[in-house]
N, C-alpha and C. Protein backbone atom coordinates (compact mmCIF):
# COMPACT_ATOMS: atom_id res chain seq x y z
N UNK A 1 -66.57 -58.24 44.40
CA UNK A 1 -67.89 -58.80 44.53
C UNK A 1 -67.78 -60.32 44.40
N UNK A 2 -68.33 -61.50 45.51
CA UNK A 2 -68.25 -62.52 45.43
C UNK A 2 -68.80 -63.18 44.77
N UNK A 3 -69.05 -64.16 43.97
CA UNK A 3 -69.90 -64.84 43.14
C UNK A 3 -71.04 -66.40 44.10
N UNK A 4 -71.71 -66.25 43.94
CA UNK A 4 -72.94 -66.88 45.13
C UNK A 4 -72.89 -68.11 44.30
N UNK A 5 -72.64 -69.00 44.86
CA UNK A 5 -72.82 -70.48 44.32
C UNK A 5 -74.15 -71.42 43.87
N UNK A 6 -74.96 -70.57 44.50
CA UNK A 6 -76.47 -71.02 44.15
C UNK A 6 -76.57 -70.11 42.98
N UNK A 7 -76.16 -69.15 42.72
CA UNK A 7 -76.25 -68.06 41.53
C UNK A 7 -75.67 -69.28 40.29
N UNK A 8 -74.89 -69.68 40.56
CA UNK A 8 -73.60 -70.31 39.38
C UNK A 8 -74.75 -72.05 39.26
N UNK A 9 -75.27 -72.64 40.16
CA UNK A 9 -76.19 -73.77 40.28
C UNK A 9 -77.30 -73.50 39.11
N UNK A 10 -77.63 -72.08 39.76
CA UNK A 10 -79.33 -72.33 39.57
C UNK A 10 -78.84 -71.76 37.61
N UNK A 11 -78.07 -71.12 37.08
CA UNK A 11 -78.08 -70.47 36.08
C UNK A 11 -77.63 -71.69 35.18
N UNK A 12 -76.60 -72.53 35.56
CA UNK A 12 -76.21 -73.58 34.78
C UNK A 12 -77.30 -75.05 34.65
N UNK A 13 -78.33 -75.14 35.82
CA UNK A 13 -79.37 -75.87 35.81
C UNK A 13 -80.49 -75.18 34.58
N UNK A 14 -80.85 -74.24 34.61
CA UNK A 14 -81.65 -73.31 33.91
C UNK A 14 -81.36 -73.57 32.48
N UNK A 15 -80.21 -73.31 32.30
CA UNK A 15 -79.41 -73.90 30.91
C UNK A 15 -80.19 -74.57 30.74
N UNK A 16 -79.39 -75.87 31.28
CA UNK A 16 -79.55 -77.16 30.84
C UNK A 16 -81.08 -77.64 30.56
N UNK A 17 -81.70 -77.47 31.27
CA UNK A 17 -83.41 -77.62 31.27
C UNK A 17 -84.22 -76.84 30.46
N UNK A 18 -83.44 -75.71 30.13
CA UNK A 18 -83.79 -75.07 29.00
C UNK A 18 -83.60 -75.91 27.45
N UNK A 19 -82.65 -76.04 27.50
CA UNK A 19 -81.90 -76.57 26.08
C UNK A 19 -82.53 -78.18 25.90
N UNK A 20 -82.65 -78.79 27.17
CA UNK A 20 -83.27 -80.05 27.10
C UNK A 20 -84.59 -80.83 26.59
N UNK A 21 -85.40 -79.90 26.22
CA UNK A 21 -86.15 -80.59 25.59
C UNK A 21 -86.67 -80.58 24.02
N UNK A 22 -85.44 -79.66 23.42
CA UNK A 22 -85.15 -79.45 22.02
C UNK A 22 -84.11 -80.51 21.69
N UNK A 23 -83.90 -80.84 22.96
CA UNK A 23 -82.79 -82.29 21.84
C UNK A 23 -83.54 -83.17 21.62
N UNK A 24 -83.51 -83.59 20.81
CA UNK A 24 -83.90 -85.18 20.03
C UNK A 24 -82.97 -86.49 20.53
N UNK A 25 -83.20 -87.64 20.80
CA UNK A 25 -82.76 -88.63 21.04
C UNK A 25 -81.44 -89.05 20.27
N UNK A 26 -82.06 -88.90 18.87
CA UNK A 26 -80.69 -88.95 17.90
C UNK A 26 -79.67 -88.25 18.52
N UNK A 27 -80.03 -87.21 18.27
CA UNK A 27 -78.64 -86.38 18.39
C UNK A 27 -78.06 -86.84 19.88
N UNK A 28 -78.16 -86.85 21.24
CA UNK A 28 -77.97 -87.67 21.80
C UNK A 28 -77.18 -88.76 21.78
N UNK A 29 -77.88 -89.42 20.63
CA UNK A 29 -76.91 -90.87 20.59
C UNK A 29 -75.68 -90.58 19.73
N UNK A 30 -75.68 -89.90 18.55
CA UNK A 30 -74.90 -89.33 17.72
C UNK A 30 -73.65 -88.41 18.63
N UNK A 31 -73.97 -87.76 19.61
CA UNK A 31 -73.31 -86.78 20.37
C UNK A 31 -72.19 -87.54 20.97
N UNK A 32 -73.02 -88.65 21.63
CA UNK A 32 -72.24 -89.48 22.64
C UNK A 32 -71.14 -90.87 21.71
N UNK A 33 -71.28 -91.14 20.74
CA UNK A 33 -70.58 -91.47 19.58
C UNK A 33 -69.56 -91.03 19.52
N UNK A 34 -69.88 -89.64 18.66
CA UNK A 34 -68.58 -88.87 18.36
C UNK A 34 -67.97 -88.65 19.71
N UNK A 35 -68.35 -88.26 20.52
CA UNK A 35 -67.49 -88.22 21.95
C UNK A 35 -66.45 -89.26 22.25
N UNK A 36 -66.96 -90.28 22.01
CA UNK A 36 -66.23 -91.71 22.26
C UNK A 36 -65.41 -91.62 21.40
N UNK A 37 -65.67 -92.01 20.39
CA UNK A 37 -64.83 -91.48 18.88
C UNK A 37 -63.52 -90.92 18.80
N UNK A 38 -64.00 -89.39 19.49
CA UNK A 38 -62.73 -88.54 19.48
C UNK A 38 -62.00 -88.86 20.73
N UNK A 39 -62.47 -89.65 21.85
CA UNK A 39 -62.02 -89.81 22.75
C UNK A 39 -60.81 -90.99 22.41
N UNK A 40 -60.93 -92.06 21.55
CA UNK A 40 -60.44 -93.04 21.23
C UNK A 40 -59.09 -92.59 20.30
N UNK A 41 -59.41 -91.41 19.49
CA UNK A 41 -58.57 -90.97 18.41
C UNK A 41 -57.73 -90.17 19.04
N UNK A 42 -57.89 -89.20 19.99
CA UNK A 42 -57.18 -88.75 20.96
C UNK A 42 -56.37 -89.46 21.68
N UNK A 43 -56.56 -90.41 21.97
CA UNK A 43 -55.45 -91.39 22.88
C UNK A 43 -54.78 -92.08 22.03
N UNK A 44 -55.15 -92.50 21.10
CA UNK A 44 -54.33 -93.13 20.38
C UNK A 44 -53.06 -92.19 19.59
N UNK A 45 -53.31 -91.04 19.32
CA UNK A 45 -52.65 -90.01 18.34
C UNK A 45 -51.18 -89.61 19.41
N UNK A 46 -52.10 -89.75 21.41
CA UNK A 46 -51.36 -89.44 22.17
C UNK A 46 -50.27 -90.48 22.21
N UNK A 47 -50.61 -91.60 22.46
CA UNK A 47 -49.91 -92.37 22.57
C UNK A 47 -48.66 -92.35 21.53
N UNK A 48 -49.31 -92.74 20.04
CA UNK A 48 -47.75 -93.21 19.32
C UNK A 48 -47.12 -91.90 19.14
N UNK A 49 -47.65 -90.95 19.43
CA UNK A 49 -46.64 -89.70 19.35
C UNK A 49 -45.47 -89.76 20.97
N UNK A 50 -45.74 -90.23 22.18
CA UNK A 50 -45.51 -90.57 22.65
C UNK A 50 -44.70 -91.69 22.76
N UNK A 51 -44.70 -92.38 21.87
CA UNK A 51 -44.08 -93.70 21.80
C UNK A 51 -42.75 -92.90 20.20
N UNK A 52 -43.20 -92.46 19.61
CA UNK A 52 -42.31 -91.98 18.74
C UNK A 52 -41.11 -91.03 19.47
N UNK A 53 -41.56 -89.70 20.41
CA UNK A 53 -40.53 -89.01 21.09
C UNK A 53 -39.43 -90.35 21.65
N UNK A 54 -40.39 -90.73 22.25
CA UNK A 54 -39.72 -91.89 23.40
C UNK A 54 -38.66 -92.65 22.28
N UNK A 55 -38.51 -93.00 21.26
CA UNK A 55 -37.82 -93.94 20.25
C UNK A 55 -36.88 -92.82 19.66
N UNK A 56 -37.23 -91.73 18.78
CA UNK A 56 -36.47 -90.94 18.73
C UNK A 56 -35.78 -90.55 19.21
N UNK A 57 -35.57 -90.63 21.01
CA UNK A 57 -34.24 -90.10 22.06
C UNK A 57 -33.48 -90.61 22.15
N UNK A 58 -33.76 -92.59 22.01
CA UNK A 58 -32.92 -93.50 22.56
C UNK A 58 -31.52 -93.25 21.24
């Protein structure tokens, strides 16, 4: 059985518009923070671990 792409649209729009007007602004701004956040801590953790293999071989 194929899965209908307007099926997978309209259910993930529905979500979203559902859930959307129980968020608060805060949280929002708070959300998009920590996002950045972990986004920053993530690359960085990548990196010198990266930079450590890389030193450890030579």
């Amino acid at each position: 059985m194929g899965t209908n792409i307007s099926l997978k649209a309209g259910t993930a729009s529905g979500t979203v518009l559902s859930i959307l007007p129980n968020i608060l602004s805060e949280d929002i701004l708070k959300t998009v923070i920590l996002a950045a956040l972990g986004a920053v801590v993530s690359f960085t953790i990548s990196y010198l671990l990266k930079w450590l293999v890389k030193s450890k071989n030579k």
